[in-house]
Each structure stands twice: as C-alpha cells, then as structure tokens.
N, C-alpha and C. Protein backbone atom coordinates (compact mmCIF):
# COMPACT_ATOMS: atom_id res chain seq x y z
N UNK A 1 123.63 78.57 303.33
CA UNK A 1 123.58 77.11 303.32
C UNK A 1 124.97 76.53 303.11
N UNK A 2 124.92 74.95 303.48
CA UNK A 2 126.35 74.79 303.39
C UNK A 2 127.25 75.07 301.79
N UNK A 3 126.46 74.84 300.57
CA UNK A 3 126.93 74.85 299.60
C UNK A 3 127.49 76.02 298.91
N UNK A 4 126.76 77.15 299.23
CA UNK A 4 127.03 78.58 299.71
C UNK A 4 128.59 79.08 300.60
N UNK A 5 128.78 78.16 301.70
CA UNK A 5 129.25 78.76 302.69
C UNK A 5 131.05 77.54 301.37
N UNK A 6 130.59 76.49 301.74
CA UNK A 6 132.06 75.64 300.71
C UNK A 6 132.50 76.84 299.69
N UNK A 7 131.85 77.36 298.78
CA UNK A 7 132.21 77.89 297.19
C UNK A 7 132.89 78.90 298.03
N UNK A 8 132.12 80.18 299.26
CA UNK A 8 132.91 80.80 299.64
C UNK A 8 134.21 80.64 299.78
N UNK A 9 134.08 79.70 300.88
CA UNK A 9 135.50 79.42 301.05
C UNK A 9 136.43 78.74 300.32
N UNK A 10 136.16 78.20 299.01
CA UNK A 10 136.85 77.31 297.81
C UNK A 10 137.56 79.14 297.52
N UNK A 11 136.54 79.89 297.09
CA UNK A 11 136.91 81.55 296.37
C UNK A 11 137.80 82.05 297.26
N UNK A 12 138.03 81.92 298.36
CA UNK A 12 138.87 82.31 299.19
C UNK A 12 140.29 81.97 299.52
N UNK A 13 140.24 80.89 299.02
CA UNK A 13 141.67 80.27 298.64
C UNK A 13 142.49 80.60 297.55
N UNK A 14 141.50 81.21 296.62
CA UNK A 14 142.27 81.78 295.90
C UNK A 14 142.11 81.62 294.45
N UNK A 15 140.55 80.41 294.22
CA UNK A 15 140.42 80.40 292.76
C UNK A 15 139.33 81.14 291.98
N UNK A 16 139.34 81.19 291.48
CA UNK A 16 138.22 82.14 290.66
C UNK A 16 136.99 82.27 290.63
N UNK A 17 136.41 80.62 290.67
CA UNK A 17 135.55 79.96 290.66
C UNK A 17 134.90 78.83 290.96
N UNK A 18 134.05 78.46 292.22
CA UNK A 18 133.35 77.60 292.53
C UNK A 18 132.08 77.19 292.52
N UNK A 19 131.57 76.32 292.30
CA UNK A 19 130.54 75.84 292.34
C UNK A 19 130.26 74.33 293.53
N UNK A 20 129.25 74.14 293.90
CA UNK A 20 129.25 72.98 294.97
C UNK A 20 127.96 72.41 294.95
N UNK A 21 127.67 70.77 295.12
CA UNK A 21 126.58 70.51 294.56
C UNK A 21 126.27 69.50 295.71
N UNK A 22 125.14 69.67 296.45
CA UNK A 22 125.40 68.43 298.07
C UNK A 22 124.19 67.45 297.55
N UNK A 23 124.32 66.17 297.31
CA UNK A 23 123.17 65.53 297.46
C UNK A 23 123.18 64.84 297.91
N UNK A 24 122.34 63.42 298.17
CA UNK A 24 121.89 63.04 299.23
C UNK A 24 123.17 62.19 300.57
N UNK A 25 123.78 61.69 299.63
CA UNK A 25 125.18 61.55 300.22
C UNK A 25 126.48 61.28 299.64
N UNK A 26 126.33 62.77 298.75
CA UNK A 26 127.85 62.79 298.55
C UNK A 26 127.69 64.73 298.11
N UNK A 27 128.90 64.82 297.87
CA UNK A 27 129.22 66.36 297.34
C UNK A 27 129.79 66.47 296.46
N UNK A 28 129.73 67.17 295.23
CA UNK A 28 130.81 67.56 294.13
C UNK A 28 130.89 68.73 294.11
N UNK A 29 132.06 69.27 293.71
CA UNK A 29 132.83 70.78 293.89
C UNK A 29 133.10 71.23 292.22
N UNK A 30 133.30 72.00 291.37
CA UNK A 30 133.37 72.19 290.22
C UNK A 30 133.93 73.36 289.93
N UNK A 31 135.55 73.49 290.36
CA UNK A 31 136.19 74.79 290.08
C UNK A 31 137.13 75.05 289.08
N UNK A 32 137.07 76.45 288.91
CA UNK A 32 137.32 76.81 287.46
C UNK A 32 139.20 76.92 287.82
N UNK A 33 139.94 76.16 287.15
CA UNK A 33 140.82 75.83 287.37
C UNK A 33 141.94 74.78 286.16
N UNK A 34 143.14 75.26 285.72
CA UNK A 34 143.35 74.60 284.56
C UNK A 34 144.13 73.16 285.23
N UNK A 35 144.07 72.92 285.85
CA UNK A 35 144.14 71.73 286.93
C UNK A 35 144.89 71.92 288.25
N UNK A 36 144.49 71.01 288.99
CA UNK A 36 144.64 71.24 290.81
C UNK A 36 145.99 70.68 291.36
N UNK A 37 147.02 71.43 291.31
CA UNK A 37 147.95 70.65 292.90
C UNK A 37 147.26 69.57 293.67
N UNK A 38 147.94 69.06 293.52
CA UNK A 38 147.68 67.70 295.21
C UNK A 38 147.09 68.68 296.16
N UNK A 39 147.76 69.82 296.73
CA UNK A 39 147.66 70.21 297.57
C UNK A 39 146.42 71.07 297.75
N UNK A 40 145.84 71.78 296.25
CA UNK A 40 145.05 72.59 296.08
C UNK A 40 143.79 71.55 296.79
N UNK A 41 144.11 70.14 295.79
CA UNK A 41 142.78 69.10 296.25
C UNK A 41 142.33 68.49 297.47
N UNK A 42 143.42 69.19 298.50
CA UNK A 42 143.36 68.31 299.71
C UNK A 42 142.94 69.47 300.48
N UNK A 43 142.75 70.79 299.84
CA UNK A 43 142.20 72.19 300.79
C UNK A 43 140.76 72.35 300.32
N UNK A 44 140.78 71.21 299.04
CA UNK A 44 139.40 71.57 298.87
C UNK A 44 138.70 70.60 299.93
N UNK A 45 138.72 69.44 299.40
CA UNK A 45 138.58 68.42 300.34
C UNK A 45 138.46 68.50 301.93
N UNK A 46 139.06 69.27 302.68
CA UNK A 46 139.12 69.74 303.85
C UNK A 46 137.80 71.02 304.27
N UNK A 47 137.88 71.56 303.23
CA UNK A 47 136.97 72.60 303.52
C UNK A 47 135.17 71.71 303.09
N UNK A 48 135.18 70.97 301.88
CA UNK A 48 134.12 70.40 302.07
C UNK A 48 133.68 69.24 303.58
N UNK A 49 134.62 68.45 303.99
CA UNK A 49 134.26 67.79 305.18
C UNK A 49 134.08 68.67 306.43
N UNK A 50 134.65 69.69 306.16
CA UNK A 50 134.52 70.59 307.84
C UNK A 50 133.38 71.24 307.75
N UNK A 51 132.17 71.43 306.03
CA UNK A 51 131.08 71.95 306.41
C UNK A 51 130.24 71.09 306.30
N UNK A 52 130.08 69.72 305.89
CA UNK A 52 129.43 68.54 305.29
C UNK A 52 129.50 67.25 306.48
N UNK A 53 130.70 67.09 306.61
CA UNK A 53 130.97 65.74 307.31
C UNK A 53 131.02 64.56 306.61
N UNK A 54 130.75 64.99 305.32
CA UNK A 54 130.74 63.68 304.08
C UNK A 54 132.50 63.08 304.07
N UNK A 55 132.23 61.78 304.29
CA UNK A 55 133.68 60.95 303.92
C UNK A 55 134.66 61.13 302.94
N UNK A 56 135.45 61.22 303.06
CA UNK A 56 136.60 61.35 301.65
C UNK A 56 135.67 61.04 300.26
N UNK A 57 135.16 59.67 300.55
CA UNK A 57 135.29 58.97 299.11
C UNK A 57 133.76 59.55 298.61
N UNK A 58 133.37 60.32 299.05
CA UNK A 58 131.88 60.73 298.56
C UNK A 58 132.27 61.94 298.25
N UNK A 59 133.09 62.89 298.07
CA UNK A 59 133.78 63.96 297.07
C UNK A 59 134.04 63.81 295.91
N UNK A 60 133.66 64.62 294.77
CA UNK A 60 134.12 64.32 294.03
C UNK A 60 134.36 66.19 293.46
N UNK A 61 135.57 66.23 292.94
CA UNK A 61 136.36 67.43 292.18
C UNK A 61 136.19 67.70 290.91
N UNK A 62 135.61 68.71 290.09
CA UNK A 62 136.10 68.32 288.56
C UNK A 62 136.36 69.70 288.45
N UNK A 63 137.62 69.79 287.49
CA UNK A 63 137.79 71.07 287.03
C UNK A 63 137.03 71.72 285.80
N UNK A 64 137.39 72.99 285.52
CA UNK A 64 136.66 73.35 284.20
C UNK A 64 137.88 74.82 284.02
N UNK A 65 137.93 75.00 282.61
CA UNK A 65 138.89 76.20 282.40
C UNK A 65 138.34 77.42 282.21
C-alpha cells in the first residue's frame, strides 16, 4: 500500500525510521530523526507526493529521537 511503499522509501534514504499515516486528505510522515536538513524535508516531501499526489500543504513531518 502506499503508506508501506513511502516508509520504504523514507528507510532508503537513509534514516532509521519511518512511519506514514494517509488520511482522508492529507499525509503525515513520523521519522526517527534528531532533526531534518531542508534538504532531508524536501526528499521526504517528494517521495510522499510521487506516491500520494497530496499537495505540499497537506504534509505534515514530525520528528522523534
């Protein structure tokens, strides 16, 4: 499923830990991370719209350590 297929590929980038949560129209991501690069947030972000199609502003990121 897509939420499945995001965490993969969040883990694949290189962090430890993902989690991904799709509801009705929006997504939150929840990776284990002692905080994100700009850049880290914009690969997450990318990888959730290319399996979702959800808009920027319906993402939401939170870290956890």
């Amino acid at each position: 499923d897509d939420e499945a297929a995001i965490e993969s590929l969040i883990k694949a980038k290189g962090f430890k830990d993902a989690v991904a949560v799709i509801s009705d129209d929006s997504v939150s991501v929840i990776v284990k991370s002692e905080g994100l690069l700009s850049s880290e947030t914009i690969q997450i972000q990318d990888i959730v719209i290319s399996q979702t199609g959800v808009g920027l502003d319906k993402i939401k990121i939170l870290t956890v350590e």
